[in-house]
N, C-alpha and C. Protein backbone atom coordinates (compact mmCIF):
# COMPACT_ATOMS: atom_id res chain seq x y z
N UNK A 1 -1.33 -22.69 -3.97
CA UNK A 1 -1.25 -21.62 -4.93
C UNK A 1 -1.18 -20.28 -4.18
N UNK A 2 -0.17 -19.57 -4.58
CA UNK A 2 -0.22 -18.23 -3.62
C UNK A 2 -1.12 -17.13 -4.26
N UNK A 3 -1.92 -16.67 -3.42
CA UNK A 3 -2.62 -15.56 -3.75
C UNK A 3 -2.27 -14.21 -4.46
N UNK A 4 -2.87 -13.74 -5.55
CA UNK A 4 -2.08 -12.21 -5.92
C UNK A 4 -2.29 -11.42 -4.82
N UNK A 5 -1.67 -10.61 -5.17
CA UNK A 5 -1.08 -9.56 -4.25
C UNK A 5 -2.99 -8.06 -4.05
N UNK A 6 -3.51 -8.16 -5.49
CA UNK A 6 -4.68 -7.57 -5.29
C UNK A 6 -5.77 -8.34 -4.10
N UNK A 7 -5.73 -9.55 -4.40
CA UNK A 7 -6.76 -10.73 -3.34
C UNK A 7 -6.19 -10.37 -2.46
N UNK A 8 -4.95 -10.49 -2.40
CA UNK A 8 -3.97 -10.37 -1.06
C UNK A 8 -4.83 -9.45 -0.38
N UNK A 9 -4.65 -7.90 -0.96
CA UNK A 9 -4.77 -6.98 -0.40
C UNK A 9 -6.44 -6.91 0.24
N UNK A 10 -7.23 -7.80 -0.16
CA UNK A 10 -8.61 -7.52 -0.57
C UNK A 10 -8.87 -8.22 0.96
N UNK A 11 -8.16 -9.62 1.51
CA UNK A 11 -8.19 -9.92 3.03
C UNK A 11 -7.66 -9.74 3.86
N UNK A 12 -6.52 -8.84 3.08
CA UNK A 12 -6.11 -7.80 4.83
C UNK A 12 -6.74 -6.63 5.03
N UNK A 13 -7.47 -6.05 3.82
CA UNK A 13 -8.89 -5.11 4.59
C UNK A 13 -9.82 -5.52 5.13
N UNK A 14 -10.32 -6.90 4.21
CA UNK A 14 -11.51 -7.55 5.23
C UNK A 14 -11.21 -7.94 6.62
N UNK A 15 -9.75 -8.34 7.16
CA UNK A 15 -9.41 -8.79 8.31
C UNK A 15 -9.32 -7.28 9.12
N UNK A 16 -8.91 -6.64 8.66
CA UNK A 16 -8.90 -5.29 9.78
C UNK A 16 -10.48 -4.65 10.03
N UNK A 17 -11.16 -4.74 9.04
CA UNK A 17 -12.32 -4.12 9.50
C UNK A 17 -13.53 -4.57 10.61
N UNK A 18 -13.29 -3.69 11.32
CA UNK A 18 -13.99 -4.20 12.65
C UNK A 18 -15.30 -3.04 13.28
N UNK A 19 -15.76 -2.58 12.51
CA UNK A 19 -16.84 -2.00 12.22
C UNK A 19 -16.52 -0.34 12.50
N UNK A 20 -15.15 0.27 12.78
CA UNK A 20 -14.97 1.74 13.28
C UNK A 20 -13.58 1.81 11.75
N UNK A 21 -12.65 0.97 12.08
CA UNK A 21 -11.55 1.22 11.27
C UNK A 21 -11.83 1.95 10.03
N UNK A 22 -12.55 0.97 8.75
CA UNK A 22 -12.93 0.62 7.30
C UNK A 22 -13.81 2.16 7.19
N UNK A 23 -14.37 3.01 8.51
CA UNK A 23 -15.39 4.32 8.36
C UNK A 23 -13.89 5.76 8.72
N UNK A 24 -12.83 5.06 8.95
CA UNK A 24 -11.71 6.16 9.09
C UNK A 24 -11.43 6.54 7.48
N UNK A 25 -10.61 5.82 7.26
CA UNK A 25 -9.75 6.41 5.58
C UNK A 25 -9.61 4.99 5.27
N UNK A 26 -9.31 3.93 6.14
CA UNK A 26 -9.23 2.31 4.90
C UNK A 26 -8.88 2.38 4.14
N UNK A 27 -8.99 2.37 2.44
CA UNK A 27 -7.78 2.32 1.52
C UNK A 27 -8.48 2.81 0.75
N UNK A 28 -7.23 3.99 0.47
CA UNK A 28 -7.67 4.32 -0.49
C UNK A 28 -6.83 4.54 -2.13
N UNK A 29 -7.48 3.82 -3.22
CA UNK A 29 -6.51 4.31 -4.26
C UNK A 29 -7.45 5.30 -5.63
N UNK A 30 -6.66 5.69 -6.17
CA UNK A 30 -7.09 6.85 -7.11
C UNK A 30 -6.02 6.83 -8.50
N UNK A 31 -6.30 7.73 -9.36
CA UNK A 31 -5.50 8.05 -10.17
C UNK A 31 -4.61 9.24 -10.29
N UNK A 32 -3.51 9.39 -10.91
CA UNK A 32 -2.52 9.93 -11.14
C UNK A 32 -2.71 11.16 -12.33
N UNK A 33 -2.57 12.18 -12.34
CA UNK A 33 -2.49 13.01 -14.09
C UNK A 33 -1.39 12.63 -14.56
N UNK A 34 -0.50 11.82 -14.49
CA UNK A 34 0.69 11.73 -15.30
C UNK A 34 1.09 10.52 -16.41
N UNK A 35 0.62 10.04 -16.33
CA UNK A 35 -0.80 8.75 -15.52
C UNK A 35 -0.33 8.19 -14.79
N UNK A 36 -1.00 7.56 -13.37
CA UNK A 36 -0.31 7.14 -12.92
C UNK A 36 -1.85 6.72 -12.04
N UNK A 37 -0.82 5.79 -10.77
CA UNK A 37 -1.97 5.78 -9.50
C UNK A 37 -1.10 5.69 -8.34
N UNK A 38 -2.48 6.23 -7.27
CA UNK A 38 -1.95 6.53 -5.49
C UNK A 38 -2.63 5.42 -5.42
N UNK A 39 -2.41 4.69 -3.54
CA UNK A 39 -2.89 4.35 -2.86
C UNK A 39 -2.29 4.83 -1.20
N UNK A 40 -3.33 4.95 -0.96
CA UNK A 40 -3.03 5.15 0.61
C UNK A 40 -3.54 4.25 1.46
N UNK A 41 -2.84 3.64 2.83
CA UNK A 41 -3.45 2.75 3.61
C UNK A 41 -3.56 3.23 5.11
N UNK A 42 -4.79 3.14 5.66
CA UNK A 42 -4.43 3.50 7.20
C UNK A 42 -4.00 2.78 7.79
N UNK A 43 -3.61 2.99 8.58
CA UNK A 43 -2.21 1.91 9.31
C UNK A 43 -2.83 2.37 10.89
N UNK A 44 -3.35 3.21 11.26
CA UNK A 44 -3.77 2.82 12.42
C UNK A 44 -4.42 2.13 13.03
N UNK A 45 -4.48 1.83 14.06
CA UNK A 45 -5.37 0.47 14.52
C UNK A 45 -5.01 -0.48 14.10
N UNK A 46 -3.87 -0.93 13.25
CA UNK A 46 -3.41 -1.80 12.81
C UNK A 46 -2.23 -2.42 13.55
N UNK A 47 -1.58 -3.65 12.95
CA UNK A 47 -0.26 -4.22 13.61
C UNK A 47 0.79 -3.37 12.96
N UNK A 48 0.52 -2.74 12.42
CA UNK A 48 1.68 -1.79 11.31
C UNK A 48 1.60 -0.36 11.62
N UNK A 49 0.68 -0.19 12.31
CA UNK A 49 0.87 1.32 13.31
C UNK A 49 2.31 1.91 13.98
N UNK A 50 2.88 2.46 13.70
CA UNK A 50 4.26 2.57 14.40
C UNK A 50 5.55 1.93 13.87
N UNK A 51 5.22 1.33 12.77
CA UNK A 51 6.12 0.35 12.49
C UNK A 51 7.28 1.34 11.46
N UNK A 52 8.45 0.83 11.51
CA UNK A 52 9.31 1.52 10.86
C UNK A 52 8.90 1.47 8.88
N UNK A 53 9.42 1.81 8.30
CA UNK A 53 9.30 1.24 7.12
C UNK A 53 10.34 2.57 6.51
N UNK A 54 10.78 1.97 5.60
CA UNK A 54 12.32 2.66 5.16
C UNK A 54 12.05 3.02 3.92
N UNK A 55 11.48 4.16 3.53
CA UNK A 55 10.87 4.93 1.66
C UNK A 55 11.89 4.09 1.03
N UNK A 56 10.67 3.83 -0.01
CA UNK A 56 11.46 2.84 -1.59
C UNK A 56 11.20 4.06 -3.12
N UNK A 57 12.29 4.44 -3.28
CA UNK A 57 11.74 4.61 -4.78
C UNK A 57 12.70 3.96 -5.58
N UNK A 58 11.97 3.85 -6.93
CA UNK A 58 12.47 3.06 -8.08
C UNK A 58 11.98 3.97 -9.03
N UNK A 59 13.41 4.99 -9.84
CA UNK A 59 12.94 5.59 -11.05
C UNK A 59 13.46 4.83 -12.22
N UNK A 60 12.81 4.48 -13.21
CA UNK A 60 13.37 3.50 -14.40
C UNK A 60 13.23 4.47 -15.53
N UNK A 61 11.97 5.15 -15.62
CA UNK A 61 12.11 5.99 -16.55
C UNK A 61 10.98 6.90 -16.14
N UNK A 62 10.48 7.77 -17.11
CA UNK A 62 9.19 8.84 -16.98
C UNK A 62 7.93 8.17 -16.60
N UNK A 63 7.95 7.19 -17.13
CA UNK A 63 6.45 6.17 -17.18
C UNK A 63 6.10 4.88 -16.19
N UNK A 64 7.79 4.68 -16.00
CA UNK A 64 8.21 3.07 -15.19
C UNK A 64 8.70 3.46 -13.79
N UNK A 65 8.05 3.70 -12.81
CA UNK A 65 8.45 4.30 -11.34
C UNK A 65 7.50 4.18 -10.56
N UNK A 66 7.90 3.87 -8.88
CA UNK A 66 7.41 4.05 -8.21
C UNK A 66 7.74 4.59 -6.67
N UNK A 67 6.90 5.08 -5.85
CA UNK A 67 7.29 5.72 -4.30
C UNK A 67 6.44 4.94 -3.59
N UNK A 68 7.14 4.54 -2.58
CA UNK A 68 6.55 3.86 -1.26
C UNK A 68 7.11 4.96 0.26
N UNK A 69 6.46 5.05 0.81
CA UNK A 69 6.14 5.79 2.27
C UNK A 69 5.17 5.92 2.90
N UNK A 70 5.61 5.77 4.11
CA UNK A 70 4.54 5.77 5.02
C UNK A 70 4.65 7.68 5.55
N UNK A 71 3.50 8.21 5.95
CA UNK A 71 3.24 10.06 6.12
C UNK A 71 1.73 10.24 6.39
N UNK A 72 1.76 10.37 7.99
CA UNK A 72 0.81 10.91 9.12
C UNK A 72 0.23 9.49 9.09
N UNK A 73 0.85 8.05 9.53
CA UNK A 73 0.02 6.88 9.94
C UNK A 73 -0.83 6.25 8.92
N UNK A 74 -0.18 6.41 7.61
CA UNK A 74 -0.88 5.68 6.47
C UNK A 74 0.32 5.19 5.32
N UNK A 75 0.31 4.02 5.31
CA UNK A 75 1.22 3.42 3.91
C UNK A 75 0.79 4.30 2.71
N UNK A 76 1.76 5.09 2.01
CA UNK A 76 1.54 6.05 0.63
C UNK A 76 1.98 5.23 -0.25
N UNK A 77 1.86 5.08 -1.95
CA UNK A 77 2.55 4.75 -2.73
C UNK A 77 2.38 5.36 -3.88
N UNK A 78 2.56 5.71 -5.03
CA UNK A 78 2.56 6.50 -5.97
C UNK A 78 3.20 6.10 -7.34
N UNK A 79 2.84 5.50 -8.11
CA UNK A 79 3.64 5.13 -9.18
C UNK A 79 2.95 5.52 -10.81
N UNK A 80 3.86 4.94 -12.00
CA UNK A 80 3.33 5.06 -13.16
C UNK A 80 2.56 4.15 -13.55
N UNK A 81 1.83 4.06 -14.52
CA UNK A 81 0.52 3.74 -14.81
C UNK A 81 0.49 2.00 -14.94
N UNK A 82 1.81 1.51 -15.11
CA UNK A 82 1.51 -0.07 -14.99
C UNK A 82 2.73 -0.63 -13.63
N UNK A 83 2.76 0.19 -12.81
CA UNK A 83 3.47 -0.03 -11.13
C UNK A 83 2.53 -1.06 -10.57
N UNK A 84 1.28 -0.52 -10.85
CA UNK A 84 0.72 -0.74 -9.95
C UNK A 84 0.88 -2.01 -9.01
N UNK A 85 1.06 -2.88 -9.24
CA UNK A 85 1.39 -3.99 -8.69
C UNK A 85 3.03 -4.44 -7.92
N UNK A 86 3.86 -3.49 -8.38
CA UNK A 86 4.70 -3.35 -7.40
C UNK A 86 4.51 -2.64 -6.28
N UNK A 87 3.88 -1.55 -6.08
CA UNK A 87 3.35 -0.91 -4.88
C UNK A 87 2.55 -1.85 -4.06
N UNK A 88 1.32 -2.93 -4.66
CA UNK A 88 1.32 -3.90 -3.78
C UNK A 88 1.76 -4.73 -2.97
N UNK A 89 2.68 -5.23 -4.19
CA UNK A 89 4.28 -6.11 -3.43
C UNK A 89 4.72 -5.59 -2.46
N UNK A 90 5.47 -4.58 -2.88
CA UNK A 90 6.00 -4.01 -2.01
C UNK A 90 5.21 -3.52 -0.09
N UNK A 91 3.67 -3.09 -0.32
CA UNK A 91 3.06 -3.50 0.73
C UNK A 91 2.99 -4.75 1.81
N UNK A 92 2.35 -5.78 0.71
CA UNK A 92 2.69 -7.00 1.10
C UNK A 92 3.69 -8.30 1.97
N UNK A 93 5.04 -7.30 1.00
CA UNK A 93 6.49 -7.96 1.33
C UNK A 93 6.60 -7.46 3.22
N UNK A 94 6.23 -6.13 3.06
CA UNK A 94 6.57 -5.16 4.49
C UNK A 94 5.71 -6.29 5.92
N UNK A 95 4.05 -6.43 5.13
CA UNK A 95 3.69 -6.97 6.12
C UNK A 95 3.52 -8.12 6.80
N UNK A 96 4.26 -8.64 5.49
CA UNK A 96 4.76 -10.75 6.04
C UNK A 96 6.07 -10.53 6.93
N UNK A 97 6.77 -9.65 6.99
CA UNK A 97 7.94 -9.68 7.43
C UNK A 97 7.78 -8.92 9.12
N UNK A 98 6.64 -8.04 9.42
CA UNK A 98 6.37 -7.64 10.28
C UNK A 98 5.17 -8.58 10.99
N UNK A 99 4.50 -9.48 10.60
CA UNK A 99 3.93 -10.53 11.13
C UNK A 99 4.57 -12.02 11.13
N UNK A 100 5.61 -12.04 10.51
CA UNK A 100 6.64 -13.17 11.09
C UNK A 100 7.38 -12.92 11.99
């Protein structure tokens, strides 16, 4: 059974934290006024430090959108209020493909 993409996300923080990383910035997500939500990921100290990654946006409408980028060594994403789970994916997808 493949894991969601939230679990997902939940053991590639537990796997990076190595008692200095998780006290930098580690992940962080929040809400949006538009509505919406951020997440940010630190990527340093990580295998994804340096790594290329090519900005995704997807505008569908006012409500249905999202931004992916990486800006100053942290995965960004930014979407409308039910994205949220493509911004995971889309995390996710980046880092199976950079650890294969």
């Amino acid at each position: 059974m493949k894991v969601d993409d939230f679990l997902w996300l939940l053991n590639w923080f537990r796997d990076h934290c190595d008692g200095d990383w998780e006290h930098g910035s580690g992940i962080h997500i929040d809400t949006l006024d538009n509505p919406g939500w951020s997440i940010s990921i630190n990527l340093e100290g990580t295998e994804l430090e340096g790594v290329e990654f090519k900005e995704i946006q997807v505008d569908r409408s006012d409500i249905d959108w999202f931004i992916c980028f990486i800006k100053n060594g942290k995965f960004e994403g930014r979407c409308g209020i039910s994205n949220f789970p493509e911004i995971l994916s889309v995390f996710r997808k980046w880092v199976d493909v950079v650890n294969n």
